[in-house]
C-alpha atoms as a PDB file:
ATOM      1  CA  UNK A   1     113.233 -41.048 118.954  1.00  0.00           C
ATOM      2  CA  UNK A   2     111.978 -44.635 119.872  1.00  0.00           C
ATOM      3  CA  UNK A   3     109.664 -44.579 122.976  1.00  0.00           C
ATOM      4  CA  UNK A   4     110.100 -48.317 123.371  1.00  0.00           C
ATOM      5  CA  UNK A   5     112.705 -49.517 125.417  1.00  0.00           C
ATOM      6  CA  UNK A   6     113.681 -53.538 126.097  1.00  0.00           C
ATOM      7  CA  UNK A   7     114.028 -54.241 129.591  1.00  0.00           C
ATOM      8  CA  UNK A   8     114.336 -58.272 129.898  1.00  0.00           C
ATOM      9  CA  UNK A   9     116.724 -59.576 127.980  1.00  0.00           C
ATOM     10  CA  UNK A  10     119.384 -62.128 128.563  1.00  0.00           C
ATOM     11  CA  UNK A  11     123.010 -62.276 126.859  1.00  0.00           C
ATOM     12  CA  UNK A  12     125.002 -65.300 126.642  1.00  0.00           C
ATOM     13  CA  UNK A  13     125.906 -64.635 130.395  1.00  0.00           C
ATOM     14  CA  UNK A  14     122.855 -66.335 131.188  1.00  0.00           C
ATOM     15  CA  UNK A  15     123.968 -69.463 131.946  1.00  0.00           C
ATOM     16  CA  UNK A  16     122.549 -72.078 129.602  1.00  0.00           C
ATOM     17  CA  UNK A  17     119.623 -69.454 128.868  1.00  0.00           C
ATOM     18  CA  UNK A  18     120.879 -66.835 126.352  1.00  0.00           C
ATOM     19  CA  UNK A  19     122.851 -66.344 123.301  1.00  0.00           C
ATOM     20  CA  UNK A  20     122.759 -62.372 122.537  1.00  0.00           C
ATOM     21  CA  UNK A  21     126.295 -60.964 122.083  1.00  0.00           C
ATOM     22  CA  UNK A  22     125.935 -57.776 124.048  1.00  0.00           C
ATOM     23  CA  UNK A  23     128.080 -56.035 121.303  1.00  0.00           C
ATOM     24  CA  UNK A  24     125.405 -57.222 118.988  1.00  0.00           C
ATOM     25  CA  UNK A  25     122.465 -56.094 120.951  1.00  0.00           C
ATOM     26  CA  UNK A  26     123.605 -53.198 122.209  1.00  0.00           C
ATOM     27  CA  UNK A  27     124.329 -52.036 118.249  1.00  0.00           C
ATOM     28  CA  UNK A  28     120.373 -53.253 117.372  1.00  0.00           C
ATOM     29  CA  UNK A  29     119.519 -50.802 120.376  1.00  0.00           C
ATOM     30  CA  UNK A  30     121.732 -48.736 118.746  1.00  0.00           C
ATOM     31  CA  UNK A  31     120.428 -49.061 114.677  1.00  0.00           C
ATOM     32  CA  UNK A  32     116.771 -48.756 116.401  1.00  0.00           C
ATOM     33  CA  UNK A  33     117.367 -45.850 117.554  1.00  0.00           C
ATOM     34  CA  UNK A  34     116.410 -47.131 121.560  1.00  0.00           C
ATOM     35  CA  UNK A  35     117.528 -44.264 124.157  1.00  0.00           C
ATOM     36  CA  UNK A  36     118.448 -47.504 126.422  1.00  0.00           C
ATOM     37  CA  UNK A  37     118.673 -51.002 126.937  1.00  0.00           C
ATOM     38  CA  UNK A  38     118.551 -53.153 129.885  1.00  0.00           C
ATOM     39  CA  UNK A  39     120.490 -56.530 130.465  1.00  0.00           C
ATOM     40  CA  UNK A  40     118.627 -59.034 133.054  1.00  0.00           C
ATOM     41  CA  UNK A  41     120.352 -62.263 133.162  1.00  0.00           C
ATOM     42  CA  UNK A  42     119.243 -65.125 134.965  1.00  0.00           C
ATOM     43  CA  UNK A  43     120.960 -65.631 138.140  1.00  0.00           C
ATOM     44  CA  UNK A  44     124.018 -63.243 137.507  1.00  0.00           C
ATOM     45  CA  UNK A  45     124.788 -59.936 137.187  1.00  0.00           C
ATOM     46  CA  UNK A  46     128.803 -61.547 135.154  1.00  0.00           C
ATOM     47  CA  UNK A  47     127.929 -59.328 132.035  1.00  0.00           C
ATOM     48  CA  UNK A  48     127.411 -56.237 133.702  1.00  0.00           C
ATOM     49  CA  UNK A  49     130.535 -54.044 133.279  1.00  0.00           C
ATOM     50  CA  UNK A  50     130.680 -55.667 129.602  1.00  0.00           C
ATOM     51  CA  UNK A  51     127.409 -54.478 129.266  1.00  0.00           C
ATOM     52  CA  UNK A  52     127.705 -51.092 131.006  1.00  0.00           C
ATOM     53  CA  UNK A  53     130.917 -50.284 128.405  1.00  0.00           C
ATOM     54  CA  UNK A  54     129.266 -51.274 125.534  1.00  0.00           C
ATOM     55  CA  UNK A  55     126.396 -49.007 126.047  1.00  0.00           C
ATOM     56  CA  UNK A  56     128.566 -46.123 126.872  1.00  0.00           C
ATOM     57  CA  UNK A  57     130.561 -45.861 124.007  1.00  0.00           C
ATOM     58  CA  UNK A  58     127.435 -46.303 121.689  1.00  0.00           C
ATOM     59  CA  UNK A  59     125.669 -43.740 123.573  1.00  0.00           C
ATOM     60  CA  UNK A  60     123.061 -45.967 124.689  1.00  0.00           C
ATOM     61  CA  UNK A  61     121.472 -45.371 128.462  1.00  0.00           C
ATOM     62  CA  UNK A  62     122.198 -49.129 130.142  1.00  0.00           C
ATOM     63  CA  UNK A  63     119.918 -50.375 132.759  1.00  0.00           C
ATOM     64  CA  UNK A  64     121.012 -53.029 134.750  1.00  0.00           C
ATOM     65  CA  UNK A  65     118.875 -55.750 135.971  1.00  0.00           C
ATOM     66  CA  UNK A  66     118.433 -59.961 136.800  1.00  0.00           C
ATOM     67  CA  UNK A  67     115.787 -62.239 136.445  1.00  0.00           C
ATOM     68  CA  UNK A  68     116.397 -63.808 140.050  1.00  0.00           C
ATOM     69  CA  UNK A  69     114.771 -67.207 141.084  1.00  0.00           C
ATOM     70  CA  UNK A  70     112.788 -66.904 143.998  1.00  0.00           C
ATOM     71  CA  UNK A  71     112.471 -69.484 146.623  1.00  0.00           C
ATOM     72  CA  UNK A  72     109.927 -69.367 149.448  1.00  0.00           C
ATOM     73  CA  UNK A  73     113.397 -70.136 151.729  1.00  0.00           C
ATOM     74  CA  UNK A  74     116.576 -69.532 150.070  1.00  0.00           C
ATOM     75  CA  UNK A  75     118.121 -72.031 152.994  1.00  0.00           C
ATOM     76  CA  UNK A  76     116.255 -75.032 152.415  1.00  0.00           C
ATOM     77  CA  UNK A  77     118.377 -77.067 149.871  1.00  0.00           C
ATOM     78  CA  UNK A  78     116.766 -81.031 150.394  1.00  0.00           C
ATOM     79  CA  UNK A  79     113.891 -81.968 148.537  1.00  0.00           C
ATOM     80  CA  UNK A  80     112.552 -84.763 147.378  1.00  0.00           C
ATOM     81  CA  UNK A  81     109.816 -86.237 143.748  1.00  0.00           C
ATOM     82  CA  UNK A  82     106.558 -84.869 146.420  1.00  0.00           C
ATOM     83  CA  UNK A  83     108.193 -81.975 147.743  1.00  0.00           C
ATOM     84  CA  UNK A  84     110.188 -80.060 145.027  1.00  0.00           C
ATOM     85  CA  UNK A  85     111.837 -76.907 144.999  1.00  0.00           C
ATOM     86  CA  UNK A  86     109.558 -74.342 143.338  1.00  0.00           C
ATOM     87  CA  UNK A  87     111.002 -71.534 142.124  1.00  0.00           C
ATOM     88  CA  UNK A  88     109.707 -68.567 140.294  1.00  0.00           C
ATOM     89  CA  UNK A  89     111.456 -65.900 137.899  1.00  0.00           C
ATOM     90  CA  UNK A  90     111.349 -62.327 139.690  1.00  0.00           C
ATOM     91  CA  UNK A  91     113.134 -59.676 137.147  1.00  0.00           C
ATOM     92  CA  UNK A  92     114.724 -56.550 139.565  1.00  0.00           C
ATOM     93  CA  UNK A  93     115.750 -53.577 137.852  1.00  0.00           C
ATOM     94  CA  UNK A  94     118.238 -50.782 139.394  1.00  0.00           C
ATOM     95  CA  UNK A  95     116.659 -46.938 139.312  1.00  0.00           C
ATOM     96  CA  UNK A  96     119.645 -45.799 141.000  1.00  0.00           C
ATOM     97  CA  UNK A  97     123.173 -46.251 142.835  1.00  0.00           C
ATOM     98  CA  UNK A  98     121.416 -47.975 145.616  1.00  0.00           C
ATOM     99  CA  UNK A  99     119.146 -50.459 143.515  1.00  0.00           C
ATOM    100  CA  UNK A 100     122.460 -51.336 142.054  1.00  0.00           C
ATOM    101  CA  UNK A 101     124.091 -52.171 145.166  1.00  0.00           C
ATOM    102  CA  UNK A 102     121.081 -54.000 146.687  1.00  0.00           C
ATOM    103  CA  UNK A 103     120.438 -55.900 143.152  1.00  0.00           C
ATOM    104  CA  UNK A 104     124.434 -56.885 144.172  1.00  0.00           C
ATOM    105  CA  UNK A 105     123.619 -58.032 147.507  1.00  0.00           C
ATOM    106  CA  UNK A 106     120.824 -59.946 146.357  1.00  0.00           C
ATOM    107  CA  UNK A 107     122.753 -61.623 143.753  1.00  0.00           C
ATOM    108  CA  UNK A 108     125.564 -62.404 146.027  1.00  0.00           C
ATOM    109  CA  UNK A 109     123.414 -63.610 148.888  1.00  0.00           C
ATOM    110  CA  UNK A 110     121.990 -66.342 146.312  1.00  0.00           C
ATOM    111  CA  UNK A 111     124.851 -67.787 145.713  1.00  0.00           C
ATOM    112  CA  UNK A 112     126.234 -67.920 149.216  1.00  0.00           C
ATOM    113  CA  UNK A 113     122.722 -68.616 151.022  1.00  0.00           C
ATOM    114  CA  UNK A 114     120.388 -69.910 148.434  1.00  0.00           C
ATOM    115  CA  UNK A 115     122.546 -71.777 145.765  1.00  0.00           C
ATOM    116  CA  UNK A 116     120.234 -75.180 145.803  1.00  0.00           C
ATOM    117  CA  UNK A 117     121.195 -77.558 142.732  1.00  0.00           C
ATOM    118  CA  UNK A 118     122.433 -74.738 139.181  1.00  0.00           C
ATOM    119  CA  UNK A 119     120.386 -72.047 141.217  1.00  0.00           C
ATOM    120  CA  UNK A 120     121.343 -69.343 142.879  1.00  0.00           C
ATOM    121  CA  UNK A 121     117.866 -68.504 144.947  1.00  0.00           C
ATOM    122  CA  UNK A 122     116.366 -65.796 147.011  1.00  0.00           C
ATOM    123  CA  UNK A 123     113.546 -65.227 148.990  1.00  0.00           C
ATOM    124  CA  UNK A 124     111.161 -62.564 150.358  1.00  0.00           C
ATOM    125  CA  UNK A 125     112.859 -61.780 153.629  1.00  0.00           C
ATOM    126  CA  UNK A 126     115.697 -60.739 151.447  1.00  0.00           C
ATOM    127  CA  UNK A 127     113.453 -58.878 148.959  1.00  0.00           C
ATOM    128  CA  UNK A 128     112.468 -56.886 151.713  1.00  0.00           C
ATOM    129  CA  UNK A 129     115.865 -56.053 153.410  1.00  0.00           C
ATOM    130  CA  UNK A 130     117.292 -55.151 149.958  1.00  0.00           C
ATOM    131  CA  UNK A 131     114.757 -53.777 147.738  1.00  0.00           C
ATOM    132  CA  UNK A 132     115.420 -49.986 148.185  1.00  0.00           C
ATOM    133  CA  UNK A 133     116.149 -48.637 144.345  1.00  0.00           C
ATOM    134  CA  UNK A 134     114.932 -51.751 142.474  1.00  0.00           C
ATOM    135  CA  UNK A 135     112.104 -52.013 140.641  1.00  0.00           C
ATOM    136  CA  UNK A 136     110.424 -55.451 140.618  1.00  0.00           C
ATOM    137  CA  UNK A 137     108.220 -56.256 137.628  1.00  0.00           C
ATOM    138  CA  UNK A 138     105.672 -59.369 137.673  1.00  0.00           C
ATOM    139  CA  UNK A 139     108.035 -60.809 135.052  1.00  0.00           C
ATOM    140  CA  UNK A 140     107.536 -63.373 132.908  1.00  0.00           C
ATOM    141  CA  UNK A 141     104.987 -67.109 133.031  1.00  0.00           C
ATOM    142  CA  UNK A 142     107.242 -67.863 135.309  1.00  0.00           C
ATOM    143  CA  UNK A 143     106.575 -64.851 138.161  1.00  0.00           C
ATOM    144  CA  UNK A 144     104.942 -65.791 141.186  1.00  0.00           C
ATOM    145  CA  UNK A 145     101.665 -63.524 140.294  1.00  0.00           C
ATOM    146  CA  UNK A 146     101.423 -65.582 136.595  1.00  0.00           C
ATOM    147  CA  UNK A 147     101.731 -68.649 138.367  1.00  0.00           C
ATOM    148  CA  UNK A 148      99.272 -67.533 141.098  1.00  0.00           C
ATOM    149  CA  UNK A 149      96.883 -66.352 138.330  1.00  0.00           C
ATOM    150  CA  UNK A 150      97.018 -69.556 136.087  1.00  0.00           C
ATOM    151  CA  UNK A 151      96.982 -72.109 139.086  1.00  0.00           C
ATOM    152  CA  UNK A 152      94.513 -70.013 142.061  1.00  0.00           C
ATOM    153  CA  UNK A 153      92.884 -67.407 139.558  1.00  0.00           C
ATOM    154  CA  UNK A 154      92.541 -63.580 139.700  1.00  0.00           C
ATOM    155  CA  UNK A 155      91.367 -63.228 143.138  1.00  0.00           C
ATOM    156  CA  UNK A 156      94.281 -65.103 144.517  1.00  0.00           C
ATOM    157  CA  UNK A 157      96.866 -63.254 141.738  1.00  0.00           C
ATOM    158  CA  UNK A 158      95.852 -60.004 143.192  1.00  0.00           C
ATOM    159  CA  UNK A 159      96.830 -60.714 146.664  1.00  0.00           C
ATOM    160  CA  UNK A 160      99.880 -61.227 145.628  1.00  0.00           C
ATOM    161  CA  UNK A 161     100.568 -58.230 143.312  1.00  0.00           C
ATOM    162  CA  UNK A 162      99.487 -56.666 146.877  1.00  0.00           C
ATOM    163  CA  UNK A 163     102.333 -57.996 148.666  1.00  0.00           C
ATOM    164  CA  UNK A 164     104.857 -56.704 146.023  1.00  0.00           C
ATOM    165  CA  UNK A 165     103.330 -53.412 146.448  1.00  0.00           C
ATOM    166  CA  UNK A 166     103.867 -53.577 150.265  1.00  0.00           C
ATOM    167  CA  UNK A 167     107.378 -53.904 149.520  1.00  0.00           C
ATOM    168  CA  UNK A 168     108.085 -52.362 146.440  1.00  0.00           C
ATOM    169  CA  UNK A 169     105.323 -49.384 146.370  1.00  0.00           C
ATOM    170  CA  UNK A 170     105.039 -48.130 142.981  1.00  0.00           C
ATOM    171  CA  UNK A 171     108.065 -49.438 141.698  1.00  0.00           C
END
């Protein structure tokens, strides 16, 4: 059986981001002989029970996920050319019913607190209340510990690897 397993991908639920059928990949998890498959949209969790049915009746383990943009403060929504919003990719995965239902409370607090411009945003203090059963991973360029790697160096990139193990431990 295939040990390798893909755990960021986006399907056409990804707003303006993805284009995978989830039929279609869920089959090519299928053909590949992949004990699972995870979907990680950006911003949304729409695809989900799609997903989840899919990968059921093709026997395939689904693991549900979002790449999430993360926001310093999810409530400050006016910015201006010298003081833009940055935002950084933060992929969650669930390990269990409860990472499920926090990944849905995060998701759902984005849009209703943090929704700034097309994104629906989070931030740390809500990381922290929520993050029980989710695995965070330092994602992709776009992660806060890339960024802090490429733009402060190592050093500075560790420290914050730190603070997602504070939270996160070794998930």
């Amino acid at each position: 059986m295939c040990q390798f397993v893909h755990i960021h991908n986006h399907t056409d639920y990804s707003l303006l981001d993805g284009a995978s059928k989830i039929d279609k990949l869920v089959k090519k998890a299928k053909n590949d002989n992949m004990p699972a498959l995870a979907i990680t949209d950006h911003g949304n969790m729409f695809g989900v029970y799609e997903f989840v049915q899919t990968c059921n009746k093709e026997g395939i383990k689904p693991i549900i996920g979002c790449e999430t943009y993360l926001v310093e403060n999810r409530f400050i929504k006016s910015f201006s050319k010298q003081n833009k919003d940055k935002r950084y990719h933060q992929l969650l995965l669930a390990k269990n019913d409860i990472g499920y239902q926090n990944l849905s409370k995060l998701v759902s607090l984005s849009y209703k607190e943090g929704l700034y411009s097309k994104y629906p945003r989070i931030d740390f203090e809500l990381l922290e209340r929520f993050s029980e059963g989710l695995i965070a991973t330092t994602c992709c360029i776009a992660g806060i510990v890339p960024q802090t790697i490429l733009h402060q160096g190592i050093e500075a990139g560790e420290k914050e690897l730190i603070k997602w193990q504070k939270i996160f431990g070794e998930d």
